[in-house]
PDB file of N, CA and C in Angstrom:
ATOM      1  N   UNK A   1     -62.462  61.747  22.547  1.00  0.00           N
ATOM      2  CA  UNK A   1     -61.166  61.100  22.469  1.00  0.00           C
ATOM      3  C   UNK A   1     -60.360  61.345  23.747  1.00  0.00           C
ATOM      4  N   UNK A   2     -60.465  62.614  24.137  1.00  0.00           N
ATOM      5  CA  UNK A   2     -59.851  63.035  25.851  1.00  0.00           C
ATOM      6  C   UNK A   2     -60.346  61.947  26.816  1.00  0.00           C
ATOM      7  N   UNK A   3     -61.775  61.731  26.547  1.00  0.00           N
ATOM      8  CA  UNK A   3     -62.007  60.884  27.877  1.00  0.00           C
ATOM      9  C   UNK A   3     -61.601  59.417  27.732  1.00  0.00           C
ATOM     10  N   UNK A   4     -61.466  59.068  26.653  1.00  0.00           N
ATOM     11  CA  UNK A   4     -60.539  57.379  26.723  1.00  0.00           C
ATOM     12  C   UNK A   4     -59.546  57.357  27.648  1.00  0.00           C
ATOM     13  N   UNK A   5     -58.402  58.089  27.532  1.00  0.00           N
ATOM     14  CA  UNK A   5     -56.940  58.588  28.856  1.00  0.00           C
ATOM     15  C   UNK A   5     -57.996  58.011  30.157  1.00  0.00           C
ATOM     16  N   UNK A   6     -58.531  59.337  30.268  1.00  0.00           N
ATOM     17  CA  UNK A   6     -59.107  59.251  31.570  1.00  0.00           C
ATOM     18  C   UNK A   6     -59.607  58.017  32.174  1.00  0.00           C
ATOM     19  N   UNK A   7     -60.408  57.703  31.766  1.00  0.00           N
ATOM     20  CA  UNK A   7     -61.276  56.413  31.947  1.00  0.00           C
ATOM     21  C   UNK A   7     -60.370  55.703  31.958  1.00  0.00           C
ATOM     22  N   UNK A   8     -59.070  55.122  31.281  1.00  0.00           N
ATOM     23  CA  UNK A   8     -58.175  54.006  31.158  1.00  0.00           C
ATOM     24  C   UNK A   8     -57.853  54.389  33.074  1.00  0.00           C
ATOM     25  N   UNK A   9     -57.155  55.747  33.095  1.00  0.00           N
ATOM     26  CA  UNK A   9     -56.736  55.955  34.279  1.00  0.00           C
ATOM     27  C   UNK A   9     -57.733  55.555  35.702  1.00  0.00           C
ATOM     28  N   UNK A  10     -58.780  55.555  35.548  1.00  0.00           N
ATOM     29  CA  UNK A  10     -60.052  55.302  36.595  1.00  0.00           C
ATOM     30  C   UNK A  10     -59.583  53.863  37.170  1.00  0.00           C
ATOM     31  N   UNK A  11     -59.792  53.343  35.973  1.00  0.00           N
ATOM     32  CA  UNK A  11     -59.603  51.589  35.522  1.00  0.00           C
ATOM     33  C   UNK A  11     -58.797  50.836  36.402  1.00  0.00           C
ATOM     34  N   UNK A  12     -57.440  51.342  36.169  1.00  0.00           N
ATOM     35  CA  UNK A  12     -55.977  51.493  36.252  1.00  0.00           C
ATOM     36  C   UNK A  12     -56.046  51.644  38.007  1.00  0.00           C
ATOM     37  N   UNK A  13     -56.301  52.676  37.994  1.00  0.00           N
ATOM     38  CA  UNK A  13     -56.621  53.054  39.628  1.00  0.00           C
ATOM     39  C   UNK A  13     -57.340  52.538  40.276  1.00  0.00           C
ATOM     40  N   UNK A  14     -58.353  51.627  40.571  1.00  0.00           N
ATOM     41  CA  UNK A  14     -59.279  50.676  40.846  1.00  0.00           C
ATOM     42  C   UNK A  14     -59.025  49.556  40.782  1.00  0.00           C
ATOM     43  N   UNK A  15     -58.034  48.861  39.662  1.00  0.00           N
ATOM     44  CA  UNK A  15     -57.654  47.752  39.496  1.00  0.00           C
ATOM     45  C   UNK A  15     -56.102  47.444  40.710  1.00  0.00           C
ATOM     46  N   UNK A  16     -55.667  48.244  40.525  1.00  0.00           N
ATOM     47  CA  UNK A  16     -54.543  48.450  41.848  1.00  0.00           C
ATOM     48  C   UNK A  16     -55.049  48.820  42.765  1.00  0.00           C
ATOM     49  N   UNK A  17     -55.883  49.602  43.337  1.00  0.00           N
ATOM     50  CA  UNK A  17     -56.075  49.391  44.232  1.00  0.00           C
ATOM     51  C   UNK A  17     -56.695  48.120  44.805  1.00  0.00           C
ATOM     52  N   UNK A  18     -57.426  47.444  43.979  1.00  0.00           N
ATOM     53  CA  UNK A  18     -58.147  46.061  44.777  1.00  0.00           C
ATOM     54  C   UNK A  18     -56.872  45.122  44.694  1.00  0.00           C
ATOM     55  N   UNK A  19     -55.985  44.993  43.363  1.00  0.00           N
ATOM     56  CA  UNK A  19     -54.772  44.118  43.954  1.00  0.00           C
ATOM     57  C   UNK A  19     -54.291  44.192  45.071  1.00  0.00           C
ATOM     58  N   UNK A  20     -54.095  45.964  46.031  1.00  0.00           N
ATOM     59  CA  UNK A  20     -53.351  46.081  46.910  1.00  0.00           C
ATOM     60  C   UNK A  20     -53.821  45.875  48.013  1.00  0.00           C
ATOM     61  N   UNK A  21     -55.301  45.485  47.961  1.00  0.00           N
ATOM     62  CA  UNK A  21     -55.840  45.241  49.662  1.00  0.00           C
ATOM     63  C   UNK A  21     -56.068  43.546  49.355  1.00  0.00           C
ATOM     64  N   UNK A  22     -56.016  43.032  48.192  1.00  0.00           N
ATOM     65  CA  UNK A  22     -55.844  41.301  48.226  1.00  0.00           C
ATOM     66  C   UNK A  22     -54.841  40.919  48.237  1.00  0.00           C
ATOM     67  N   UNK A  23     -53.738  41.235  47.720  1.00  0.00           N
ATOM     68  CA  UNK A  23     -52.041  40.539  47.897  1.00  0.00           C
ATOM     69  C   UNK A  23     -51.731  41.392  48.428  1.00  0.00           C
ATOM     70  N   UNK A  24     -51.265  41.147  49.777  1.00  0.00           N
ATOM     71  CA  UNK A  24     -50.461  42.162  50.639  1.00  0.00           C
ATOM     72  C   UNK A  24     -48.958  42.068  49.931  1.00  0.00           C
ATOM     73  N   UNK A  25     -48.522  41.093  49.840  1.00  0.00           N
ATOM     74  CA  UNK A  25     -47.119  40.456  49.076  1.00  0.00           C
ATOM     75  C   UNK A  25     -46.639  41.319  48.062  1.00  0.00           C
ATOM     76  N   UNK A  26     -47.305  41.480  47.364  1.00  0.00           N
ATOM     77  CA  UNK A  26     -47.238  42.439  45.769  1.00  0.00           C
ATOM     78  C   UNK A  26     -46.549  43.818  46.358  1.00  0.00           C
ATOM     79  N   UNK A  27     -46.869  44.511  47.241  1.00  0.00           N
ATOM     80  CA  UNK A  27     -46.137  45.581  47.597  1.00  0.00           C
ATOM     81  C   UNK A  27     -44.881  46.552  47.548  1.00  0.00           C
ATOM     82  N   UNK A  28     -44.188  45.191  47.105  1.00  0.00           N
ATOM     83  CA  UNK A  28     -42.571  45.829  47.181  1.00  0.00           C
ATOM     84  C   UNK A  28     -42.587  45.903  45.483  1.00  0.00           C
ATOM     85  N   UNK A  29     -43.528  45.007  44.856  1.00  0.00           N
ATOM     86  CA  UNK A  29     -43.796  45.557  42.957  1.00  0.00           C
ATOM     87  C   UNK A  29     -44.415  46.502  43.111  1.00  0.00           C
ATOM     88  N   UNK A  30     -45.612  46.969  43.997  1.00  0.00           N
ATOM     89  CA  UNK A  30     -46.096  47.937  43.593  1.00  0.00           C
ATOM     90  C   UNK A  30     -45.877  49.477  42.729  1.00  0.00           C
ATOM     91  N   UNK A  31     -44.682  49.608  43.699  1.00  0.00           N
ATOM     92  CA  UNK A  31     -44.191  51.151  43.597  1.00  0.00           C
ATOM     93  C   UNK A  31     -43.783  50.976  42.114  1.00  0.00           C
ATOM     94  N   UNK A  32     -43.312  50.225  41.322  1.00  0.00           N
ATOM     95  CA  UNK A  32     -42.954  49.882  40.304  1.00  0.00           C
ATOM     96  C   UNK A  32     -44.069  49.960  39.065  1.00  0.00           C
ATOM     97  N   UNK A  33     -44.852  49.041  39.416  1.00  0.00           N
ATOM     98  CA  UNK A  33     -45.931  48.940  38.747  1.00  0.00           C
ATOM     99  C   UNK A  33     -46.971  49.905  38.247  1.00  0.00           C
ATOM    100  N   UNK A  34     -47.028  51.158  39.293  1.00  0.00           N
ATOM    101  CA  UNK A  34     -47.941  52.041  39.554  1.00  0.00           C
ATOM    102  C   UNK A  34     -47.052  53.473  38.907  1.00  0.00           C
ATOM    103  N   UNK A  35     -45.534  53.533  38.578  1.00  0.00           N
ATOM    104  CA  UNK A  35     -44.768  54.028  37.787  1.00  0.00           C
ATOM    105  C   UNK A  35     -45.248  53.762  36.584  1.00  0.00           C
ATOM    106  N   UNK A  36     -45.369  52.712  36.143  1.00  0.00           N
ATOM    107  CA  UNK A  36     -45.545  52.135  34.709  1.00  0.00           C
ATOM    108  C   UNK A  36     -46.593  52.663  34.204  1.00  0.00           C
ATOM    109  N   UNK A  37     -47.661  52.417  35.581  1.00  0.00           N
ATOM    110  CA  UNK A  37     -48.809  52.327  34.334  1.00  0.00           C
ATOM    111  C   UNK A  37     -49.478  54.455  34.640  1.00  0.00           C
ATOM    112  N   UNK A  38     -49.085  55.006  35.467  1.00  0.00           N
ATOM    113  CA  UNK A  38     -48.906  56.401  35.117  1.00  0.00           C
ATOM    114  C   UNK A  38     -48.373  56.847  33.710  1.00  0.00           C
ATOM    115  N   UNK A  39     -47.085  56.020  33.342  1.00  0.00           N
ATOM    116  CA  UNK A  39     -45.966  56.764  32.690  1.00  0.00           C
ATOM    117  C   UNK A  39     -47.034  55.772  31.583  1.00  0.00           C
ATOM    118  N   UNK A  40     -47.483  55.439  31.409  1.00  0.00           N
ATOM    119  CA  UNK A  40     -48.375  54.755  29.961  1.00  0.00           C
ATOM    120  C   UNK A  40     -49.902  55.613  29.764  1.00  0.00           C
ATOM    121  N   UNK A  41     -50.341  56.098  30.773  1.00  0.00           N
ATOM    122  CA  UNK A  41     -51.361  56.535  31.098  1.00  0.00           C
ATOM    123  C   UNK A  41     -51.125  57.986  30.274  1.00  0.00           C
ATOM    124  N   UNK A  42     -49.698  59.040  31.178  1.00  0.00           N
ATOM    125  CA  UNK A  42     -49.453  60.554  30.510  1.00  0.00           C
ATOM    126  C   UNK A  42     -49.120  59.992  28.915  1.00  0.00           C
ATOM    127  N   UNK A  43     -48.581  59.092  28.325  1.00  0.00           N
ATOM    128  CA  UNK A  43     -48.334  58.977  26.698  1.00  0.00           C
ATOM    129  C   UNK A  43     -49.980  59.216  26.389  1.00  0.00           C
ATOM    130  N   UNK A  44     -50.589  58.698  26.441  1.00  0.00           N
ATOM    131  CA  UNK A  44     -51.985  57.936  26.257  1.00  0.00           C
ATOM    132  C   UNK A  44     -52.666  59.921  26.277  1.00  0.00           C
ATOM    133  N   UNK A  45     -52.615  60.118  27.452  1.00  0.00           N
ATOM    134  CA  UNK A  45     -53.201  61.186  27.531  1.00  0.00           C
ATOM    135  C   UNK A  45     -52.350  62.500  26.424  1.00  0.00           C
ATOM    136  N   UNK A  46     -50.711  62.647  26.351  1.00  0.00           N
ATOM    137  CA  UNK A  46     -50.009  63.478  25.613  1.00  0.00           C
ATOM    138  C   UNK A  46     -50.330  63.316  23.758  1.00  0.00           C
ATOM    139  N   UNK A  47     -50.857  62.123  23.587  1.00  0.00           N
ATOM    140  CA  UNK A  47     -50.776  61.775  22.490  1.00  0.00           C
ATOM    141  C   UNK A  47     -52.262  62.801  21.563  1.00  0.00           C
ATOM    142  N   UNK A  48     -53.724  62.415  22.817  1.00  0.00           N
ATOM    143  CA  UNK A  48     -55.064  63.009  22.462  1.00  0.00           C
ATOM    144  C   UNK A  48     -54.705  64.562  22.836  1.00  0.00           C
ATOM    145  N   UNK A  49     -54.045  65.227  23.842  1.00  0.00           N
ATOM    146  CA  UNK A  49     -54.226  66.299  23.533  1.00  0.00           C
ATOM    147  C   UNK A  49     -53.633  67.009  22.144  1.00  0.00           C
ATOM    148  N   UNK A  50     -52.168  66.609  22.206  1.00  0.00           N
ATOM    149  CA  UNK A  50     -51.331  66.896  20.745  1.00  0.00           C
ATOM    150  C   UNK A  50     -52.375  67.290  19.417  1.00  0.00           C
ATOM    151  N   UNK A  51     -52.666  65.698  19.484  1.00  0.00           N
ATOM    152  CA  UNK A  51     -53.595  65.974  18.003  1.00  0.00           C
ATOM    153  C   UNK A  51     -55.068  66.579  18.293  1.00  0.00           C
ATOM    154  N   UNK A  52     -55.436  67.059  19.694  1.00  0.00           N
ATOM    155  CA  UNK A  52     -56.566  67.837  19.274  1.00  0.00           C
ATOM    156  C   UNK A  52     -55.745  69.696  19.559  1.00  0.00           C
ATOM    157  N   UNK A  53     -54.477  69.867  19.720  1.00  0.00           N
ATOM    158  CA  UNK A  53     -53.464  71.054  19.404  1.00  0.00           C
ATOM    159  C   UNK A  53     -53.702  70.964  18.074  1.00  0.00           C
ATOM    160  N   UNK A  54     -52.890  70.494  17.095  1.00  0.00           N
ATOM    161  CA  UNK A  54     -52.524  70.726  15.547  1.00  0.00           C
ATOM    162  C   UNK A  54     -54.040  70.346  14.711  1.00  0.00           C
ATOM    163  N   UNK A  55     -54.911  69.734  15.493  1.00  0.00           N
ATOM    164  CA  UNK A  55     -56.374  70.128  14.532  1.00  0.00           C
ATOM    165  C   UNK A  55     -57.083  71.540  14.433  1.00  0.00           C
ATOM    166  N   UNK A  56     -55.905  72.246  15.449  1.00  0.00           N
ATOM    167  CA  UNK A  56     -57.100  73.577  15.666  1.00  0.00           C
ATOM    168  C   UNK A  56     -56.629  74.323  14.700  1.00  0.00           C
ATOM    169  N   UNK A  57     -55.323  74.058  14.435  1.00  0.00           N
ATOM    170  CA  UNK A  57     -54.600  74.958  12.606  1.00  0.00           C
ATOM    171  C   UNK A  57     -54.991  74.321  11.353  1.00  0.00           C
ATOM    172  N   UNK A  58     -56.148  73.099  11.916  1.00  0.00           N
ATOM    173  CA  UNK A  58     -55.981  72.661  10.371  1.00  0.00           C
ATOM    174  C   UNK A  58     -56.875  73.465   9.028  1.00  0.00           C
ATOM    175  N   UNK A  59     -56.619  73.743   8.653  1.00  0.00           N
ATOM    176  CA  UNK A  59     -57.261  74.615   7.178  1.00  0.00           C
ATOM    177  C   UNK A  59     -58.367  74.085   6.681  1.00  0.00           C
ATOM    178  N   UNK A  60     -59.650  74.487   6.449  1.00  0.00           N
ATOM    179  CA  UNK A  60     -60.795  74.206   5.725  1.00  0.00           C
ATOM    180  C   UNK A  60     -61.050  74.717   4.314  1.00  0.00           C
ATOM    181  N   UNK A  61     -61.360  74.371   3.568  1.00  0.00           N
ATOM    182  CA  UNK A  61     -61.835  75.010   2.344  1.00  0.00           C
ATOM    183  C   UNK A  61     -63.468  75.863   2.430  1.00  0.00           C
ATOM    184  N   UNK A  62     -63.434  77.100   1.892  1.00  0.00           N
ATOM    185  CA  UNK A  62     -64.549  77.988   1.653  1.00  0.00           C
ATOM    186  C   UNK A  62     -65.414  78.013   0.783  1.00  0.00           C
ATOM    187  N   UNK A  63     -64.214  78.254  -0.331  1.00  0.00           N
ATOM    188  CA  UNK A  63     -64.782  78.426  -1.840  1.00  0.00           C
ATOM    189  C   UNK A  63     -63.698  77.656  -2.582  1.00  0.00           C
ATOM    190  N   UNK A  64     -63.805  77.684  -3.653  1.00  0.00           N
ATOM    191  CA  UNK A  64     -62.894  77.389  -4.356  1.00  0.00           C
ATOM    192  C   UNK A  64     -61.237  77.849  -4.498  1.00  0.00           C
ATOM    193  N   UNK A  65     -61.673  78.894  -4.213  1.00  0.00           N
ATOM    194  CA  UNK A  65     -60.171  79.778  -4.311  1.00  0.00           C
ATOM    195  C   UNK A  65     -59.201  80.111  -2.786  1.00  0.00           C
ATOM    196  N   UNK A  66     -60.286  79.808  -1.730  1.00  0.00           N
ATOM    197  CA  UNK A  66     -60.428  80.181  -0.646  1.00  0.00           C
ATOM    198  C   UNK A  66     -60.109  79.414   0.799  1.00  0.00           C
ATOM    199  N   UNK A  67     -59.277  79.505   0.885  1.00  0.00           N
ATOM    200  CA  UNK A  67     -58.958  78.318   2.656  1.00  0.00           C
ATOM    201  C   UNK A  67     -58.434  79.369   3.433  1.00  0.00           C
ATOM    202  N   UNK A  68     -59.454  78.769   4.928  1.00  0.00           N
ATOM    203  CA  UNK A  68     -59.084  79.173   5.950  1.00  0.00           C
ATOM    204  C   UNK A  68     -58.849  78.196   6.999  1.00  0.00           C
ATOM    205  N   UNK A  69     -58.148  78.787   8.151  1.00  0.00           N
ATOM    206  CA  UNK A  69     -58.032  78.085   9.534  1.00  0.00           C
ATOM    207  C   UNK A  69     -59.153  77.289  10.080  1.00  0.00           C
ATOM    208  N   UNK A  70     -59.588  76.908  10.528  1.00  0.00           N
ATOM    209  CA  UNK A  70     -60.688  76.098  11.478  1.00  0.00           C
ATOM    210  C   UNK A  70     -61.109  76.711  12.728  1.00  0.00           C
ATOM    211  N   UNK A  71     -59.768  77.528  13.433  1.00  0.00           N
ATOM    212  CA  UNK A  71     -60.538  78.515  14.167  1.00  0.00           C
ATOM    213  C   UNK A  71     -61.162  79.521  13.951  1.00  0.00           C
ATOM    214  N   UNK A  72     -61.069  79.756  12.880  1.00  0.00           N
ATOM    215  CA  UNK A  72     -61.388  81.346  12.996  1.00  0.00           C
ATOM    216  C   UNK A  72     -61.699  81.197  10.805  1.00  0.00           C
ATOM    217  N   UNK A  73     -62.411  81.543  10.531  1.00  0.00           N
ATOM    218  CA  UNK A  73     -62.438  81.157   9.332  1.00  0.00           C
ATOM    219  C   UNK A  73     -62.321  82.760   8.361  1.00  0.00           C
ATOM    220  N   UNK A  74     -62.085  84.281   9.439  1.00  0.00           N
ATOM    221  CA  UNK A  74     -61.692  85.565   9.369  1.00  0.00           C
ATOM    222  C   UNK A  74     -59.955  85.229   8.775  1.00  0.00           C
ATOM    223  N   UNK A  75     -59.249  84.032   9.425  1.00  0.00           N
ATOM    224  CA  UNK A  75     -58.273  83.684   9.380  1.00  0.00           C
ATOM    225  C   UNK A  75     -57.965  83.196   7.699  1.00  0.00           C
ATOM    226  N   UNK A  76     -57.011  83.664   7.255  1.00  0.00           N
ATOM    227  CA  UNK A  76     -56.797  83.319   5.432  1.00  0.00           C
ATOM    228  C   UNK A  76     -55.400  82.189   5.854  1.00  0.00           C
ATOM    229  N   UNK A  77     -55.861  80.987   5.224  1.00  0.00           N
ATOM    230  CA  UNK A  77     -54.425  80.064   5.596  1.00  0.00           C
ATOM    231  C   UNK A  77     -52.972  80.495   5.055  1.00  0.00           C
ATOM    232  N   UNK A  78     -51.875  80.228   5.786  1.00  0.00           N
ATOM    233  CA  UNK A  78     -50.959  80.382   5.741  1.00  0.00           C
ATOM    234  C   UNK A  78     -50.357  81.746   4.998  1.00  0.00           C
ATOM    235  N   UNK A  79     -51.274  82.874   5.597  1.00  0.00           N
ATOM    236  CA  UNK A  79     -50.884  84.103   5.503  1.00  0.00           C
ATOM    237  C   UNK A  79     -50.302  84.257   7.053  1.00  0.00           C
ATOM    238  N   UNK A  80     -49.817  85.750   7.068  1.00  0.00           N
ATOM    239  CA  UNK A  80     -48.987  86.488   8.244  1.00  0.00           C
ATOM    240  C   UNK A  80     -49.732  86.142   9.471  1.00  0.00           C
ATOM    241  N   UNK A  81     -50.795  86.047   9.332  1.00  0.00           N
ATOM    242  CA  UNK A  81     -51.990  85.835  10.547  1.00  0.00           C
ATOM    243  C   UNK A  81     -52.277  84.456  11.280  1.00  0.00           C
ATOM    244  N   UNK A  82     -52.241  83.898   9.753  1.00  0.00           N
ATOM    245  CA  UNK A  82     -52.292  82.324  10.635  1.00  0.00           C
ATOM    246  C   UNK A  82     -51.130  81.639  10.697  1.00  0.00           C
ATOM    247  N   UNK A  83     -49.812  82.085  10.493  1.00  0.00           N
ATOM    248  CA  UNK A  83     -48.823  81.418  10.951  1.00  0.00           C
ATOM    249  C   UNK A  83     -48.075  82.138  12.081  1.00  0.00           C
ATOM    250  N   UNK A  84     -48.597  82.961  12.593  1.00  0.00           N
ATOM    251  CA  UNK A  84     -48.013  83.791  14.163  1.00  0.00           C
ATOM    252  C   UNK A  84     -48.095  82.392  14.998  1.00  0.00           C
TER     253      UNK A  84
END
């Protein structure tokens, strides 16, 4: 899921650059354009790391009686330990 961002960004970067050596004209949009699609690019990228952050607390079941963390399965959910 990390490498979708990336790859969009490759894309992104390749695709402007060949606009910028065929329309010389475009230039004075550029600086503009190349704002945009950064500032769409870090959402894109802020969004996959986030949710692979809050998957690493997410709780698994053991046994029946029994849930733990996903990191660490020593970890008992939402005891003193796994909510530090």
């Amino acid at each position: 899921m990390l490498f979708l961002p990336l790859a969009i960004f490759c894309f992104i970067t390749l695709m402007w650059g060949i606009i910028l050596i065929t329309h010389i004209d475009w230039i004075k949009d550029f600086k503009r354009d190349i704002v945009i699609s950064i500032i769409s690019i870090l959402l894109l990228l802020h969004l996959a790391l986030m949710q692979s952050g809050i998957n690493a607390f997410r709780c698994v079941a053991i046994d029946r009686t029994l849930r733990a963390a996903l990191i660490g399965t020593d970890i008992e959910c939402y005891s003193s330990t796994h909510l530090k």
